[in-house]
C-alpha atoms as a PDB file:
ATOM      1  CA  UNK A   1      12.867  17.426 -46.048  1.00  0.00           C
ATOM      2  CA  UNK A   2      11.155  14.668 -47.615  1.00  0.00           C
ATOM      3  CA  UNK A   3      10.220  11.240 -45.089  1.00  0.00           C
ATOM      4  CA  UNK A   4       8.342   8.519 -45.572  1.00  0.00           C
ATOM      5  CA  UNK A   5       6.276   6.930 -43.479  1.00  0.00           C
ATOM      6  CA  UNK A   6       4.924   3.443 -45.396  1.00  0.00           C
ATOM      7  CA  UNK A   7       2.418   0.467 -44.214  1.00  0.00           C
ATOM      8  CA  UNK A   8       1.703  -2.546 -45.801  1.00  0.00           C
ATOM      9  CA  UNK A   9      -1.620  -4.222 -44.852  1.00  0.00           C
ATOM     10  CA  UNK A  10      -1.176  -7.945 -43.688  1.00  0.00           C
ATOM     11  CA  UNK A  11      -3.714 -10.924 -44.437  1.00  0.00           C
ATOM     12  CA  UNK A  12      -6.617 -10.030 -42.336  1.00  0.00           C
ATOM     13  CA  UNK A  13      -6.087  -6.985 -41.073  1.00  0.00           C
ATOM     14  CA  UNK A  14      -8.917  -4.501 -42.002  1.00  0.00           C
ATOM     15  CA  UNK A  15      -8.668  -0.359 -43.535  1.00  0.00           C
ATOM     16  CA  UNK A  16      -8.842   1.242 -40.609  1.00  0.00           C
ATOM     17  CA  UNK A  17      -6.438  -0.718 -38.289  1.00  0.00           C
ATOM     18  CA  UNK A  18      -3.764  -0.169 -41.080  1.00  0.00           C
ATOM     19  CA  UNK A  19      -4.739   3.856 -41.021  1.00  0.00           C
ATOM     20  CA  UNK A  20      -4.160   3.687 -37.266  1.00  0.00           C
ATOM     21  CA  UNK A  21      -1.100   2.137 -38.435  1.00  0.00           C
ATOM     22  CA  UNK A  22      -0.251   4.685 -40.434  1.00  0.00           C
ATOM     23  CA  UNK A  23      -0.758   7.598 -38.340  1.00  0.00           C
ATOM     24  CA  UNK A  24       1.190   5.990 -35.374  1.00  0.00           C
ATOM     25  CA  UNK A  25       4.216   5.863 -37.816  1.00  0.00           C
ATOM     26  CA  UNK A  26       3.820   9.720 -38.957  1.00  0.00           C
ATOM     27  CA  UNK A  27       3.617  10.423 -35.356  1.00  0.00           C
ATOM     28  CA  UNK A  28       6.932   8.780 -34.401  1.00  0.00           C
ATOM     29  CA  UNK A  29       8.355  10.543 -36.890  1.00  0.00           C
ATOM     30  CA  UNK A  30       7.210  13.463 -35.602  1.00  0.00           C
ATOM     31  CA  UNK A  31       5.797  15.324 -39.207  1.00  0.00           C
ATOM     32  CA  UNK A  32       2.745  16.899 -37.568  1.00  0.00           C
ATOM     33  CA  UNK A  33       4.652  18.454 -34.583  1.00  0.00           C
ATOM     34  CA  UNK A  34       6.769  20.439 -36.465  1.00  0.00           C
ATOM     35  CA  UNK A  35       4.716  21.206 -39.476  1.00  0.00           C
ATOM     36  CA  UNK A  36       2.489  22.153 -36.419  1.00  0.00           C
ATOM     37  CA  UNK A  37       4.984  24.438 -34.992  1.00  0.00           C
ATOM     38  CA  UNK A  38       6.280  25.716 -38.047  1.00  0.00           C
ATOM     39  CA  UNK A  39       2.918  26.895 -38.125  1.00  0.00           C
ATOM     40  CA  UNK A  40       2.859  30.528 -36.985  1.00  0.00           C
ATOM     41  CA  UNK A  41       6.794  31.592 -36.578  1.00  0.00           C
ATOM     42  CA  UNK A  42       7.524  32.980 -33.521  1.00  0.00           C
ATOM     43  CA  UNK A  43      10.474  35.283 -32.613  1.00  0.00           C
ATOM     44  CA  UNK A  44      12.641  33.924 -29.681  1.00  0.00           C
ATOM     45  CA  UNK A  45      12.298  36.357 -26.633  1.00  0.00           C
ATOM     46  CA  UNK A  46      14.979  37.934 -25.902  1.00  0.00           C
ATOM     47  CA  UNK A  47      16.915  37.675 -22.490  1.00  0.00           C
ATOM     48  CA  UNK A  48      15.996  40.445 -20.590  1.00  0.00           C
ATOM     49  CA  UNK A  49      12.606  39.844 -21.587  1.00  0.00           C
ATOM     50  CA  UNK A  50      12.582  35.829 -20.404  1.00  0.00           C
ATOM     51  CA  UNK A  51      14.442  36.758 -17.115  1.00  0.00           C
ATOM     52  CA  UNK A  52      12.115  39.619 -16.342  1.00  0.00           C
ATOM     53  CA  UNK A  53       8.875  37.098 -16.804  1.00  0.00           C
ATOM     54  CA  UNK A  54      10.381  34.324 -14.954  1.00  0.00           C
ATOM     55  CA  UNK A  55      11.264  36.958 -11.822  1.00  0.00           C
ATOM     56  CA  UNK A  56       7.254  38.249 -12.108  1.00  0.00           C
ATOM     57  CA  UNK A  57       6.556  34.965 -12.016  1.00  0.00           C
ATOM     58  CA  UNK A  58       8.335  34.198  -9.017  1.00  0.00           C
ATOM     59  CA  UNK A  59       7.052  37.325  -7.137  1.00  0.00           C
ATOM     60  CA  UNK A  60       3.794  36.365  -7.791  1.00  0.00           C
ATOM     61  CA  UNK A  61       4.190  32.637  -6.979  1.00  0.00           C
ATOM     62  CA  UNK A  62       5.640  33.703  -3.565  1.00  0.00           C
ATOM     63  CA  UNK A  63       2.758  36.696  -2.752  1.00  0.00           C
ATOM     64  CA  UNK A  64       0.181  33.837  -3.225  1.00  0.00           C
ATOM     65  CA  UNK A  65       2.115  31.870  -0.759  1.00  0.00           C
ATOM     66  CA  UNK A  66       2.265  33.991   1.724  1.00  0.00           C
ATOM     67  CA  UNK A  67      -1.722  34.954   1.281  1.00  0.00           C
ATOM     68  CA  UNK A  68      -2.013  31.199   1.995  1.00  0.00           C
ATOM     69  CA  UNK A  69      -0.025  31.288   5.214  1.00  0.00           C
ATOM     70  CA  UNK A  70      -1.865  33.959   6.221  1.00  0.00           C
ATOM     71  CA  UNK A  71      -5.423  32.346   5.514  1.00  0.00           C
ATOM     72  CA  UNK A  72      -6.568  35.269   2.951  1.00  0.00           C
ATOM     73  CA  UNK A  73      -6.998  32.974   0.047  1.00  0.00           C
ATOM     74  CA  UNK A  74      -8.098  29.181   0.381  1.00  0.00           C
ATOM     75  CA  UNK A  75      -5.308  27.093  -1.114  1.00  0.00           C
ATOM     76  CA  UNK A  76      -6.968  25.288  -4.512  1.00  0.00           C
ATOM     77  CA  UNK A  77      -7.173  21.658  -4.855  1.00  0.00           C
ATOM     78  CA  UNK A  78      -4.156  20.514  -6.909  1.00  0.00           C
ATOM     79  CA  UNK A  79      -5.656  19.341  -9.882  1.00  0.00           C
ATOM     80  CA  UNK A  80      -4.211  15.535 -11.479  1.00  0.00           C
ATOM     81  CA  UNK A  81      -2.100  13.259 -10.080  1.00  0.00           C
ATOM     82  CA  UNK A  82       0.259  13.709  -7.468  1.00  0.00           C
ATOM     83  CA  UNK A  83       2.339  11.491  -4.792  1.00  0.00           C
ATOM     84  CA  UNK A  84       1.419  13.146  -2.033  1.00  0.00           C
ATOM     85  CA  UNK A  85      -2.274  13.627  -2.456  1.00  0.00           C
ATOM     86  CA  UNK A  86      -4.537  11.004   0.135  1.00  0.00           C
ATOM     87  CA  UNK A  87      -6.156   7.492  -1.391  1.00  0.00           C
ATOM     88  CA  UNK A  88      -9.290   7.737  -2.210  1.00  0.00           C
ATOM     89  CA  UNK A  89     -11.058   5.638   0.853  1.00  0.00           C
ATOM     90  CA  UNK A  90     -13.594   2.899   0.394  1.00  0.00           C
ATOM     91  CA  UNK A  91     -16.747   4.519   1.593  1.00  0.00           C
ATOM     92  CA  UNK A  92     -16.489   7.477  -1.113  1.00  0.00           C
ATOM     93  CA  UNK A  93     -18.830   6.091  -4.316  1.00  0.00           C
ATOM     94  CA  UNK A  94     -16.639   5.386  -6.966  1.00  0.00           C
ATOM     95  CA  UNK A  95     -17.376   7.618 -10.033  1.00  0.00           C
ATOM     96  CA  UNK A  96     -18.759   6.054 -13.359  1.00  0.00           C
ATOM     97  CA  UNK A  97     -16.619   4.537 -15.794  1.00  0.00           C
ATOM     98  CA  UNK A  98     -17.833   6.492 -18.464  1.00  0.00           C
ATOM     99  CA  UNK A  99     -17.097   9.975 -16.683  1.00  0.00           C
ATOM    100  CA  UNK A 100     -19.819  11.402 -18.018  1.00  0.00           C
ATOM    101  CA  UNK A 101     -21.728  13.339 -15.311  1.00  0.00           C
ATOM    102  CA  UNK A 102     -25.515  11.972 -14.688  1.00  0.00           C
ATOM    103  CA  UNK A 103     -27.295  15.287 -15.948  1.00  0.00           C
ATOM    104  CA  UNK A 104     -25.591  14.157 -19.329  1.00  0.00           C
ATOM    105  CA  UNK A 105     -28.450  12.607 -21.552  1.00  0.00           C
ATOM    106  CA  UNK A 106     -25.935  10.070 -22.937  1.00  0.00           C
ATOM    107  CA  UNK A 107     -25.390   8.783 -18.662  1.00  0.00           C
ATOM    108  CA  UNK A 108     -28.929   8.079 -18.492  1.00  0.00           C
END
């Protein structure tokens, strides 16, 4: 499977803006995810196997429920973004643009 992926270089635009270019285009074509996952073949699982993990998972999914309801574990923080989660409110600080934390020696 042979594509392409070519970039000319317009009037003032500099090298690496047109490698940025470039790269954007072999990503939207998609070259370096599946030379990625062509990779290291893998076998497709079979059935049995995918519905037994997928039940385990389940079990376990709904034991750590129920350890919740019943105050043995402390539920974790969801971690990212989600709809339900509270806005942040004004009197928390806000935390540094960089996101570096301030023991960093670059934050200083």
């Amino acid at each position: 499977m042979a594509t392409n992926a070519e970039v000319q270089k317009s009037g003032s635009e500099n090298a690496l803006s047109t490698i940025r270019k470039f790269s954007r285009r072999v990503q939207g074509t998609g070259l370096v995810k599946t030379a990625r996952k062509q990779r290291y073949f893998e076998r497709q699982k079979s059935k049995t196997v995918q519905k037994k993990r997928a039940l385990k998972m389940l079990k376990r999914r709904a034991d750590y429920q129920k350890a919740v309801k019943e105050g043995k574990i402390v539920e974790r923080e969801v971690r990212g973004y989600r709809s339900n989660t509270p806005m942040r409110k004004e009197s928390e600080a806000p935390r540094s643009q960089s996101g570096l934390g301030d023991s960093t020696p670059i934050a200083r």
